[in-house]
Structures are given as structure tokens and as C-alpha cells.
PDB file of N, CA and C in Angstrom:
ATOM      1  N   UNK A   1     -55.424  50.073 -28.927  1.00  0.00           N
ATOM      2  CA  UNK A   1     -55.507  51.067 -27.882  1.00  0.00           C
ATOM      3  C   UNK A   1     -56.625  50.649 -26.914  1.00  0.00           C
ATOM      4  N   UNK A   2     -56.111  50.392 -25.634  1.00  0.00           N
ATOM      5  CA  UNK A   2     -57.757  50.415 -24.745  1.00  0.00           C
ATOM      6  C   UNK A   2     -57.557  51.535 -23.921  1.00  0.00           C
ATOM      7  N   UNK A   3     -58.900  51.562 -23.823  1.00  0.00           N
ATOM      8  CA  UNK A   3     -59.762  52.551 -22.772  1.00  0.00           C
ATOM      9  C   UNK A   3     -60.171  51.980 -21.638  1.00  0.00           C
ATOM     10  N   UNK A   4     -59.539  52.521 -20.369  1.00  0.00           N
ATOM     11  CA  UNK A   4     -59.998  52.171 -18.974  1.00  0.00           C
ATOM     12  C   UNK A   4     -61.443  52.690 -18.517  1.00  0.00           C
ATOM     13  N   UNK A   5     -62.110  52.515 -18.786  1.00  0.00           N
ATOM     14  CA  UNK A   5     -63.833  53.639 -18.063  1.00  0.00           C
ATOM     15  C   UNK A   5     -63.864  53.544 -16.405  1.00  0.00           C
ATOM     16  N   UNK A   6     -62.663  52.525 -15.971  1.00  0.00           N
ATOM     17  CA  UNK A   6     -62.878  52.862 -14.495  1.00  0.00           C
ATOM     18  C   UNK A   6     -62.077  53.977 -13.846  1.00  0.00           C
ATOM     19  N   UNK A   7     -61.268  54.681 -14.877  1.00  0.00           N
ATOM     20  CA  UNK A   7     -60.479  55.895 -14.469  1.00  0.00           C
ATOM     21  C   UNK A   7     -61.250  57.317 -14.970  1.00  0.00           C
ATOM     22  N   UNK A   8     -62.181  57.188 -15.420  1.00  0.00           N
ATOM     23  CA  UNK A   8     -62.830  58.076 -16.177  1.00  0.00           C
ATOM     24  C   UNK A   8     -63.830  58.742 -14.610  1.00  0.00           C
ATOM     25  N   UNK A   9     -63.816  59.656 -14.396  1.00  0.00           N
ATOM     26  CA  UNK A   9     -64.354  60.557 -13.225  1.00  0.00           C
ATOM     27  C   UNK A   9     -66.059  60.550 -13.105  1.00  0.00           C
ATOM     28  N   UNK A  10     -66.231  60.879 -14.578  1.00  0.00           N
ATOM     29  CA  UNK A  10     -67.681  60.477 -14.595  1.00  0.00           C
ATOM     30  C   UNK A  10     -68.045  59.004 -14.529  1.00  0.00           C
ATOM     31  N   UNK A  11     -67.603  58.467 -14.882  1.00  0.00           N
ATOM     32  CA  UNK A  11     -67.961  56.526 -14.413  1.00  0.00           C
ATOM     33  C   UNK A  11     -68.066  56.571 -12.739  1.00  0.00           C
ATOM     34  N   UNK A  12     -66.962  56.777 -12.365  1.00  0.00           N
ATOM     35  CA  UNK A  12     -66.630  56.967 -10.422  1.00  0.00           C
ATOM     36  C   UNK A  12     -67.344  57.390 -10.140  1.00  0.00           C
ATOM     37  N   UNK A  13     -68.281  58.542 -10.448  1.00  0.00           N
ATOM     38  CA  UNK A  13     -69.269  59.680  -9.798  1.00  0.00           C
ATOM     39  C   UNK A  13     -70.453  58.746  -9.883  1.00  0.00           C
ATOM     40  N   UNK A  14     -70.583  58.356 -11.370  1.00  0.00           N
ATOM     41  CA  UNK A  14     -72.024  57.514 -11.758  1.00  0.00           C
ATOM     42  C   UNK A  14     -71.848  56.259 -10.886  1.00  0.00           C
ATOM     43  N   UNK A  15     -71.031  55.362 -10.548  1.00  0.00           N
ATOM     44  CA  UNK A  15     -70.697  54.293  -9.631  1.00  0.00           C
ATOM     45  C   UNK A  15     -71.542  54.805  -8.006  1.00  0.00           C
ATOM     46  N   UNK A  16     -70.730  56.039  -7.601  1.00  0.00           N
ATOM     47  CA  UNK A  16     -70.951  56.105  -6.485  1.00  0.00           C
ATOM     48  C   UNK A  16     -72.763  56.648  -6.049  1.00  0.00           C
ATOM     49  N   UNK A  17     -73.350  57.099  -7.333  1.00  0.00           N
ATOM     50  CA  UNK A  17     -74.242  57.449  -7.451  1.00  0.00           C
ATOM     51  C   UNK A  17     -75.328  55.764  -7.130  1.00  0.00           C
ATOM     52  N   UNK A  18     -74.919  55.048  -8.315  1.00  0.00           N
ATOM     53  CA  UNK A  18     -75.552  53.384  -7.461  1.00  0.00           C
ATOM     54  C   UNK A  18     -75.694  52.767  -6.536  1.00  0.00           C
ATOM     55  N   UNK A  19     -74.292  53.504  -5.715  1.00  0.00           N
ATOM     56  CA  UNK A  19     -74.530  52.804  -4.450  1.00  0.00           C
ATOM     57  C   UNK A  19     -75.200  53.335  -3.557  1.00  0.00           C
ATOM     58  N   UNK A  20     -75.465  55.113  -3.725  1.00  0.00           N
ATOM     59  CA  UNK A  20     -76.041  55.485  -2.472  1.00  0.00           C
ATOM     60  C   UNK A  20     -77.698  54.769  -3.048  1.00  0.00           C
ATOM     61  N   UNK A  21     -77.848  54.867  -4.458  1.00  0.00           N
ATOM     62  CA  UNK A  21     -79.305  54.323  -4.549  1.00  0.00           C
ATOM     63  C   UNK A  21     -79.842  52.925  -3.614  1.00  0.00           C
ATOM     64  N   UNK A  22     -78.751  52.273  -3.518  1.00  0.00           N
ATOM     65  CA  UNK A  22     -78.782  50.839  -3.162  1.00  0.00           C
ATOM     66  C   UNK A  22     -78.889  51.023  -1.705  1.00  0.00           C
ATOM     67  N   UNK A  23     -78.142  51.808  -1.473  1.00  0.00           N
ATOM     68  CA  UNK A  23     -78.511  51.961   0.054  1.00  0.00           C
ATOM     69  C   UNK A  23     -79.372  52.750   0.580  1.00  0.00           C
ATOM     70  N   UNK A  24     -79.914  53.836  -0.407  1.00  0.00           N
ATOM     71  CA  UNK A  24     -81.379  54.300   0.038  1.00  0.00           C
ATOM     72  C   UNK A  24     -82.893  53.707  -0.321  1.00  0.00           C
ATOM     73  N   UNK A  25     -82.560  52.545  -0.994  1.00  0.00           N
ATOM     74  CA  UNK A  25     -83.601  51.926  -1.465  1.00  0.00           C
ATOM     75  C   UNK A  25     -84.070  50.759  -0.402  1.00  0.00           C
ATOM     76  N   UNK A  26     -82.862  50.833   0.330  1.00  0.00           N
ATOM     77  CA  UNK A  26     -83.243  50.103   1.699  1.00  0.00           C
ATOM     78  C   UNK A  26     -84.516  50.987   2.383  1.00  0.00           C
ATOM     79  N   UNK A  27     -84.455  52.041   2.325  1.00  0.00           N
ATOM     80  CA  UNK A  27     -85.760  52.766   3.378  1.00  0.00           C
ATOM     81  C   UNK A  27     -86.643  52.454   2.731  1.00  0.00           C
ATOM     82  N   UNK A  28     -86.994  52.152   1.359  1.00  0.00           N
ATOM     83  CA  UNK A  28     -88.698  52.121   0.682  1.00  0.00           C
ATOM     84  C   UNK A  28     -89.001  50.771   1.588  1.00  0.00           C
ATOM     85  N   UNK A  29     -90.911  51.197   1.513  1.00  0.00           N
ATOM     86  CA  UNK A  29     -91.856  49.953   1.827  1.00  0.00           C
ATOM     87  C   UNK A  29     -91.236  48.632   1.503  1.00  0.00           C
ATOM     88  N   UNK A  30     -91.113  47.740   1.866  1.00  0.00           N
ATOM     89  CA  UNK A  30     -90.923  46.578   1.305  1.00  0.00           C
ATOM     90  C   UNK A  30     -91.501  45.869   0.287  1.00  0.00           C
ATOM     91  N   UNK A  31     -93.124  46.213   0.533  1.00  0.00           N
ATOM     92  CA  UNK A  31     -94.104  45.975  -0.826  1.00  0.00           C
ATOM     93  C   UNK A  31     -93.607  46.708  -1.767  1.00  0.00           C
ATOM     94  N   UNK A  32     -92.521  48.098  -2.150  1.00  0.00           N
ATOM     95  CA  UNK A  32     -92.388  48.570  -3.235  1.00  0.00           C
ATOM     96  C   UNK A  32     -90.932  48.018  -4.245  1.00  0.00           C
ATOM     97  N   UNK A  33     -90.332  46.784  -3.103  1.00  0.00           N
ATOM     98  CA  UNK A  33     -89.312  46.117  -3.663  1.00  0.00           C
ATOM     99  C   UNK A  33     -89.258  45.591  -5.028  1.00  0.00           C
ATOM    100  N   UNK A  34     -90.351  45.083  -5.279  1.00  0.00           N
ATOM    101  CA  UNK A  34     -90.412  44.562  -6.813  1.00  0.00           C
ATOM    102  C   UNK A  34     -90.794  45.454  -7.822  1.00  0.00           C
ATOM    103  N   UNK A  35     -91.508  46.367  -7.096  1.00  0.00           N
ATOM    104  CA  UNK A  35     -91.901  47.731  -8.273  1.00  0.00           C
ATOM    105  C   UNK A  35     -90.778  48.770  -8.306  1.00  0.00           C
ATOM    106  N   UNK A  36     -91.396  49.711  -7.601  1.00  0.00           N
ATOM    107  CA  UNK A  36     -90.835  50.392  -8.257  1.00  0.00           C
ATOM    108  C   UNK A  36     -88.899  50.919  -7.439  1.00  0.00           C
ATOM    109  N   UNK A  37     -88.810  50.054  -6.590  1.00  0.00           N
ATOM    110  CA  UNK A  37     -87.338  50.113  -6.422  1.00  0.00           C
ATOM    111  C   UNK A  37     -86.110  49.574  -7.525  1.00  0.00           C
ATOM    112  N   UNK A  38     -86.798  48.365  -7.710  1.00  0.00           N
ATOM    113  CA  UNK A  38     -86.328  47.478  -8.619  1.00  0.00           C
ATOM    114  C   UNK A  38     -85.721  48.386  -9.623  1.00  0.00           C
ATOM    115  N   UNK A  39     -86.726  49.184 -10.278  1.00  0.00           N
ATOM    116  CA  UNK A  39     -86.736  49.928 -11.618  1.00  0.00           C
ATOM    117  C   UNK A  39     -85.563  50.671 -11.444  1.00  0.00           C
ATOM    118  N   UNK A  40     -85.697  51.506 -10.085  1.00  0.00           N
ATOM    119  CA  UNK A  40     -84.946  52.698  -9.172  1.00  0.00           C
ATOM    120  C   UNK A  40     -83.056  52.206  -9.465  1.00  0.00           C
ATOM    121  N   UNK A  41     -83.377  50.496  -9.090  1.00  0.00           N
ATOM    122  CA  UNK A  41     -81.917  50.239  -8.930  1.00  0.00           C
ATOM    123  C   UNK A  41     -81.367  50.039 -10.641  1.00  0.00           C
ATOM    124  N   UNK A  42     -82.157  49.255 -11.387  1.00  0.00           N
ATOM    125  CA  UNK A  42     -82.104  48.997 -12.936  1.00  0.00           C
ATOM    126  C   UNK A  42     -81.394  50.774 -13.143  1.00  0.00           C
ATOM    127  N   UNK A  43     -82.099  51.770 -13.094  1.00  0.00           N
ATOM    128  CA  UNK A  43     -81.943  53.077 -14.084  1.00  0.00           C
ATOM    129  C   UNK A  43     -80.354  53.271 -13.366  1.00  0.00           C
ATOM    130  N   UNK A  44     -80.272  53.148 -12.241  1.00  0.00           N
ATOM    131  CA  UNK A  44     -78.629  53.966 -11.667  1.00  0.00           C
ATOM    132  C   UNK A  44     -77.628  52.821 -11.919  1.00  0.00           C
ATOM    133  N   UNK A  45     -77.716  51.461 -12.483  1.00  0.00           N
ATOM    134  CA  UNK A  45     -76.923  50.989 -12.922  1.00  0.00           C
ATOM    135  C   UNK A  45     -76.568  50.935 -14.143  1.00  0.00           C
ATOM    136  N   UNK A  46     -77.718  51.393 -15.226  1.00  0.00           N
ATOM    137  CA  UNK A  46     -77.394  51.578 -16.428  1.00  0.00           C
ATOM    138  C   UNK A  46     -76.423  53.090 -16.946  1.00  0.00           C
ATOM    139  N   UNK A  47     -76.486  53.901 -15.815  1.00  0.00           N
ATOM    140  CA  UNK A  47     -75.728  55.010 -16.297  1.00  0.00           C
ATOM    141  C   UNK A  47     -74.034  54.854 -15.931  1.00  0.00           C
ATOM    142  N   UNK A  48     -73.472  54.211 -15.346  1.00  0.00           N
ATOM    143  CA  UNK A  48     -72.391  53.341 -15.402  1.00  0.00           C
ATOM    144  C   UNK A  48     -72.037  52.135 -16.441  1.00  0.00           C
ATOM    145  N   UNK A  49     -72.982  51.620 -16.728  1.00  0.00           N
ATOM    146  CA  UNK A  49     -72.989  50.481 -17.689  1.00  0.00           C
ATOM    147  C   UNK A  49     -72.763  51.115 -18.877  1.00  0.00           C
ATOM    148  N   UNK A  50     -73.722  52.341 -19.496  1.00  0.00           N
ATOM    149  CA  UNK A  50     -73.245  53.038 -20.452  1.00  0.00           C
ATOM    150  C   UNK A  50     -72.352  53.921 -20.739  1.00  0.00           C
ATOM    151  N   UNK A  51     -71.628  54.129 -19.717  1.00  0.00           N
ATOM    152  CA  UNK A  51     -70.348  54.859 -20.046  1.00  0.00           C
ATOM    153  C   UNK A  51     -69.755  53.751 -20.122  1.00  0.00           C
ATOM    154  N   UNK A  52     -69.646  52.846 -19.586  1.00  0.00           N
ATOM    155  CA  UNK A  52     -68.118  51.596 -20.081  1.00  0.00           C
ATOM    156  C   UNK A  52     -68.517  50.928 -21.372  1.00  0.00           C
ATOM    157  N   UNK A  53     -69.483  50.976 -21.946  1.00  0.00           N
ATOM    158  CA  UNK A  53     -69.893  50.458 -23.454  1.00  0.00           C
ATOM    159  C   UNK A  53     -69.502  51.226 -23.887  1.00  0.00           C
ATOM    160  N   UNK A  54     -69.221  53.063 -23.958  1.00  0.00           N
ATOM    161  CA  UNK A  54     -68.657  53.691 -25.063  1.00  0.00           C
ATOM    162  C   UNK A  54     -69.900  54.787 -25.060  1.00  0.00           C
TER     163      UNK A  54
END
């Protein structure tokens, strides 16, 4: 049996949730690129990542 997680509503929501991060992480300082955006983009991709692991 497989499981699609890209049809799953909450994956889509959490997806679209990454991207606005990605594109609001464009406004931070530039000096905060390696700190604490970085982190910013790491956390909103892991909540997509962990719904398709299960």
C-alpha cells in the first residue's frame, strides 16, 4: 500500500507555509542570513519533511 503525503492537505498548507518563509526571509538584514534566517528556513522545512516521513 503507498501513501501519497503530497495529497495530504496538511503537507500543501505546511509546503505553502515554506515558501512564504522563503520569501519573507528575503526582507531580514543580510548580516542575519547565516543566523538566524537560516534556522527560520531549516524549522519551516522540517514541518513538511515530517509529515512525508510518517
Amino acid at each position: 500500500m503507498t501513501h501519497n503525503y503530497k495529497k495530504l492537505k496538511v503537507w500543501q498548507l505546511a509546503m505553502e507555509i515554506a515558501v512564504d518563509v522563503y520569501q519573507l526571509s528575503l526582507l531580514f538584514p543580510k548580516d542575519e542570513q547565516f543566523g538566524m534566517v537560516s534556522q527560520i528556513k531549516r524549522c519551516s522545512l522540517s514541518i513538511p519533511s515530517n509529515i512525508a516521513e510518517g
